[in-house]
C-alpha atoms as a PDB file:
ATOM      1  CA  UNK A   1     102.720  74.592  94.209  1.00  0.00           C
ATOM      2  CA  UNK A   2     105.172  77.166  92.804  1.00  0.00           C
ATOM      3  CA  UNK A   3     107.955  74.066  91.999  1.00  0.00           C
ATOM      4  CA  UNK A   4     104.832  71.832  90.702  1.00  0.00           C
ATOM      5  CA  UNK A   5     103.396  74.621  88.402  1.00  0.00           C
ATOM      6  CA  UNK A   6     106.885  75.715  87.045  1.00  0.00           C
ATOM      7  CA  UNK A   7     107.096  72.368  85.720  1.00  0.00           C
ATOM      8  CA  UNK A   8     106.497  72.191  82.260  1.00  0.00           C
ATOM      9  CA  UNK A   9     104.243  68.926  82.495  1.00  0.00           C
ATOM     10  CA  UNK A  10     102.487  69.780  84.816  1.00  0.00           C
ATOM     11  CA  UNK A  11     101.349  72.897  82.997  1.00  0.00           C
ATOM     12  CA  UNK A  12     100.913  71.188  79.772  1.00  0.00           C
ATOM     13  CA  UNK A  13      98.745  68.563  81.778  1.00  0.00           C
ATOM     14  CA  UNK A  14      96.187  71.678  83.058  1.00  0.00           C
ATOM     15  CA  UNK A  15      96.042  73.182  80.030  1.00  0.00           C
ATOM     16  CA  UNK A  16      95.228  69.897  78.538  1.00  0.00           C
ATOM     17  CA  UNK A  17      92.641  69.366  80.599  1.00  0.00           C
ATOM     18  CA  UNK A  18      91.152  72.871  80.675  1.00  0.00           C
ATOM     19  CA  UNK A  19      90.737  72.385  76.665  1.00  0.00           C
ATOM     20  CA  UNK A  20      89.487  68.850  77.304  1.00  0.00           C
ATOM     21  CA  UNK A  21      86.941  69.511  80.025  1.00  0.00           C
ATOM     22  CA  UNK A  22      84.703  72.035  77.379  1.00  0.00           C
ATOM     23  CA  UNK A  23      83.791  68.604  75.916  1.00  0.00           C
ATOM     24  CA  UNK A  24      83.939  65.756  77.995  1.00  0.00           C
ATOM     25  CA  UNK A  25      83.064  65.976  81.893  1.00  0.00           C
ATOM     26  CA  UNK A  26      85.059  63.524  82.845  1.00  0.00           C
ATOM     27  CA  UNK A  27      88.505  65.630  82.791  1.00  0.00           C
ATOM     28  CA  UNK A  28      86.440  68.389  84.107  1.00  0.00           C
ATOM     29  CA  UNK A  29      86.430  66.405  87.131  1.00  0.00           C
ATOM     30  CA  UNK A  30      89.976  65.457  86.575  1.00  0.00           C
ATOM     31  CA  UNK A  31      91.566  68.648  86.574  1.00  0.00           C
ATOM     32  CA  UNK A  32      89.142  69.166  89.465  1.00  0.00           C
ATOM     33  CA  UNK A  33      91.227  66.681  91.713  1.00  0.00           C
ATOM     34  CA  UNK A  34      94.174  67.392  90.141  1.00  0.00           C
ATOM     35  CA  UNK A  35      94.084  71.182  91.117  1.00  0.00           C
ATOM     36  CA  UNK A  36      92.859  70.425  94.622  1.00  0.00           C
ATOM     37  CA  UNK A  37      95.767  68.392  94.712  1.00  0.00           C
ATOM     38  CA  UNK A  38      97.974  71.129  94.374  1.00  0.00           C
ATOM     39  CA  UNK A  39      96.256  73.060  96.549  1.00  0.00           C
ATOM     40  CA  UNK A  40      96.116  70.705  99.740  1.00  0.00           C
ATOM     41  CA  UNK A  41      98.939  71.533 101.033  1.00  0.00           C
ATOM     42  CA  UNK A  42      98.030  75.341 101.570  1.00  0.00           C
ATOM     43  CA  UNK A  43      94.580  74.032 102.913  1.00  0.00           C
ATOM     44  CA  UNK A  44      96.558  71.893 105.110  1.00  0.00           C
ATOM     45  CA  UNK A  45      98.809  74.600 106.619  1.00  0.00           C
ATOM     46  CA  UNK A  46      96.432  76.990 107.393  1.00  0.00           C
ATOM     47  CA  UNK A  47      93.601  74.803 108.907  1.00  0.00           C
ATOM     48  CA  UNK A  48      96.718  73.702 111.501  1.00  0.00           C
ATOM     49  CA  UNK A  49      97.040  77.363 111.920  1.00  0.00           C
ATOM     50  CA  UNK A  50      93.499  77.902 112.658  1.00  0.00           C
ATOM     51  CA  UNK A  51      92.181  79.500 109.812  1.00  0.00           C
ATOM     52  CA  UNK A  52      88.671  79.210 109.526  1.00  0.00           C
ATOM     53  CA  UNK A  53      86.999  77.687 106.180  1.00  0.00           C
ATOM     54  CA  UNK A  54      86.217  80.632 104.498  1.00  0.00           C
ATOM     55  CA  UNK A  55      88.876  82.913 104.968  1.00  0.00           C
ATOM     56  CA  UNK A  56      91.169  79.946 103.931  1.00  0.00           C
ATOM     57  CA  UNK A  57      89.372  79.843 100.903  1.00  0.00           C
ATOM     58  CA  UNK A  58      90.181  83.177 100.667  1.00  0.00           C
ATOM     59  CA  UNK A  59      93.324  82.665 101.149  1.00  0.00           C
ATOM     60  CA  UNK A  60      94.200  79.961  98.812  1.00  0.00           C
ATOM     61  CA  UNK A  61      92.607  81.519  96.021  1.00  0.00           C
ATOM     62  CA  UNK A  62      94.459  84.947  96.455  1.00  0.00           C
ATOM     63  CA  UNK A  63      98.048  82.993  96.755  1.00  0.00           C
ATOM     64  CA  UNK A  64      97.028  80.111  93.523  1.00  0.00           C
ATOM     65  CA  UNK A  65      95.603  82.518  91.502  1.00  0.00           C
ATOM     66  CA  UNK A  66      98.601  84.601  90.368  1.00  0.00           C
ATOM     67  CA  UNK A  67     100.713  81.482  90.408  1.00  0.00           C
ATOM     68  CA  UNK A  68      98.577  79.817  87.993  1.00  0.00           C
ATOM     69  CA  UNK A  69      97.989  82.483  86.032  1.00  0.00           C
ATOM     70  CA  UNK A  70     101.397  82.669  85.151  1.00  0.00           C
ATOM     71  CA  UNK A  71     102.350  79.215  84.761  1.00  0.00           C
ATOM     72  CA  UNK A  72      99.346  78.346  82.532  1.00  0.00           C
ATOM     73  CA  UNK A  73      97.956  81.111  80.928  1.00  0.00           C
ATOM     74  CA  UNK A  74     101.047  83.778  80.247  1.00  0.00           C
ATOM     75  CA  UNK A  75     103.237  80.650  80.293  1.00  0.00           C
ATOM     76  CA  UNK A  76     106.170  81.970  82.111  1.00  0.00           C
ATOM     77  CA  UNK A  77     107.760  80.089  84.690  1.00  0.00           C
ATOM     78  CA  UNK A  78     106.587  81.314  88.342  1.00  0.00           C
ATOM     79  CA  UNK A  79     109.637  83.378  90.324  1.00  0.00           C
ATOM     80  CA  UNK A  80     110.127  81.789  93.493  1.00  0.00           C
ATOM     81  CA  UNK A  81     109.946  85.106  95.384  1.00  0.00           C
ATOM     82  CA  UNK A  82     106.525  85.936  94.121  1.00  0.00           C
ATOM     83  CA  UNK A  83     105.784  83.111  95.074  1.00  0.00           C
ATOM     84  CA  UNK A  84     106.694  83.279  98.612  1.00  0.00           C
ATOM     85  CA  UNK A  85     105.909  87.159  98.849  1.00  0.00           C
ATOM     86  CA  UNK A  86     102.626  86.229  98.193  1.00  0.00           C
ATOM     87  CA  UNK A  87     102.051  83.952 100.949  1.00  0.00           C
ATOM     88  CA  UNK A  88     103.827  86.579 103.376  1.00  0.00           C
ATOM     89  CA  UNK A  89     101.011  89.290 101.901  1.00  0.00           C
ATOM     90  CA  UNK A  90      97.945  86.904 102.406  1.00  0.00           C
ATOM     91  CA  UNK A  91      99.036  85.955 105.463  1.00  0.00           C
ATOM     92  CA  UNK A  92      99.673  89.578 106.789  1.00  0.00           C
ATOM     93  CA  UNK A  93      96.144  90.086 106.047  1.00  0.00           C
ATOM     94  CA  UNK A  94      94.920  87.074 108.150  1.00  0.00           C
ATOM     95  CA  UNK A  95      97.071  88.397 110.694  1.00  0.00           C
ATOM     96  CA  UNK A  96      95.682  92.034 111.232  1.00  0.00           C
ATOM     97  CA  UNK A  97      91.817  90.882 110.494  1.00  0.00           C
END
């Protein structure tokens, strides 16, 4: 996701969307499927890890949520080492819990 949200499109596209969806529901729903999208392939690696549903919630949220806080609302371009130190930090805390 950190590549994806870097891109400049692709941030333009959410943003779009975000100011789209307060008046028609339809690209509510498409930034919906768009985000989860992104997301999968976190979902993906830790269910094959054998995190449970809600922790990988959890866990998704607390490694998208700075990323895409950056990319789309402060609008600087997400550092590749954040990125990836904040995957080693969430998954630390699976780890030892």
């Amino acid at each position: 996701m950190g590549n994806r949200s870097r891109d400049k499109p692709v941030g333009a596209f959410l943003q779009a969307r975000v100011g789209a969806s307060a008046s028609d529901p339809e690209a509510g729903e498409l930034r919906h499927r768009y985000v989860e999208d992104l997301l999968a392939p976190f979902h993906a690696a830790l269910r094959e890890a054998g995190v449970g549903r809600t922790d990988r919630e959890d866990a998704v949220s607390a490694i998208a949520s700075p990323l895409l806080l950056d990319a789309l609302l402060l609008d600087k371009p997400t550092a590749r080492t954040r990125a990836h130190r904040t995957v080693d930090d969430v998954v630390a805390k699976l780890v030892t819990s």
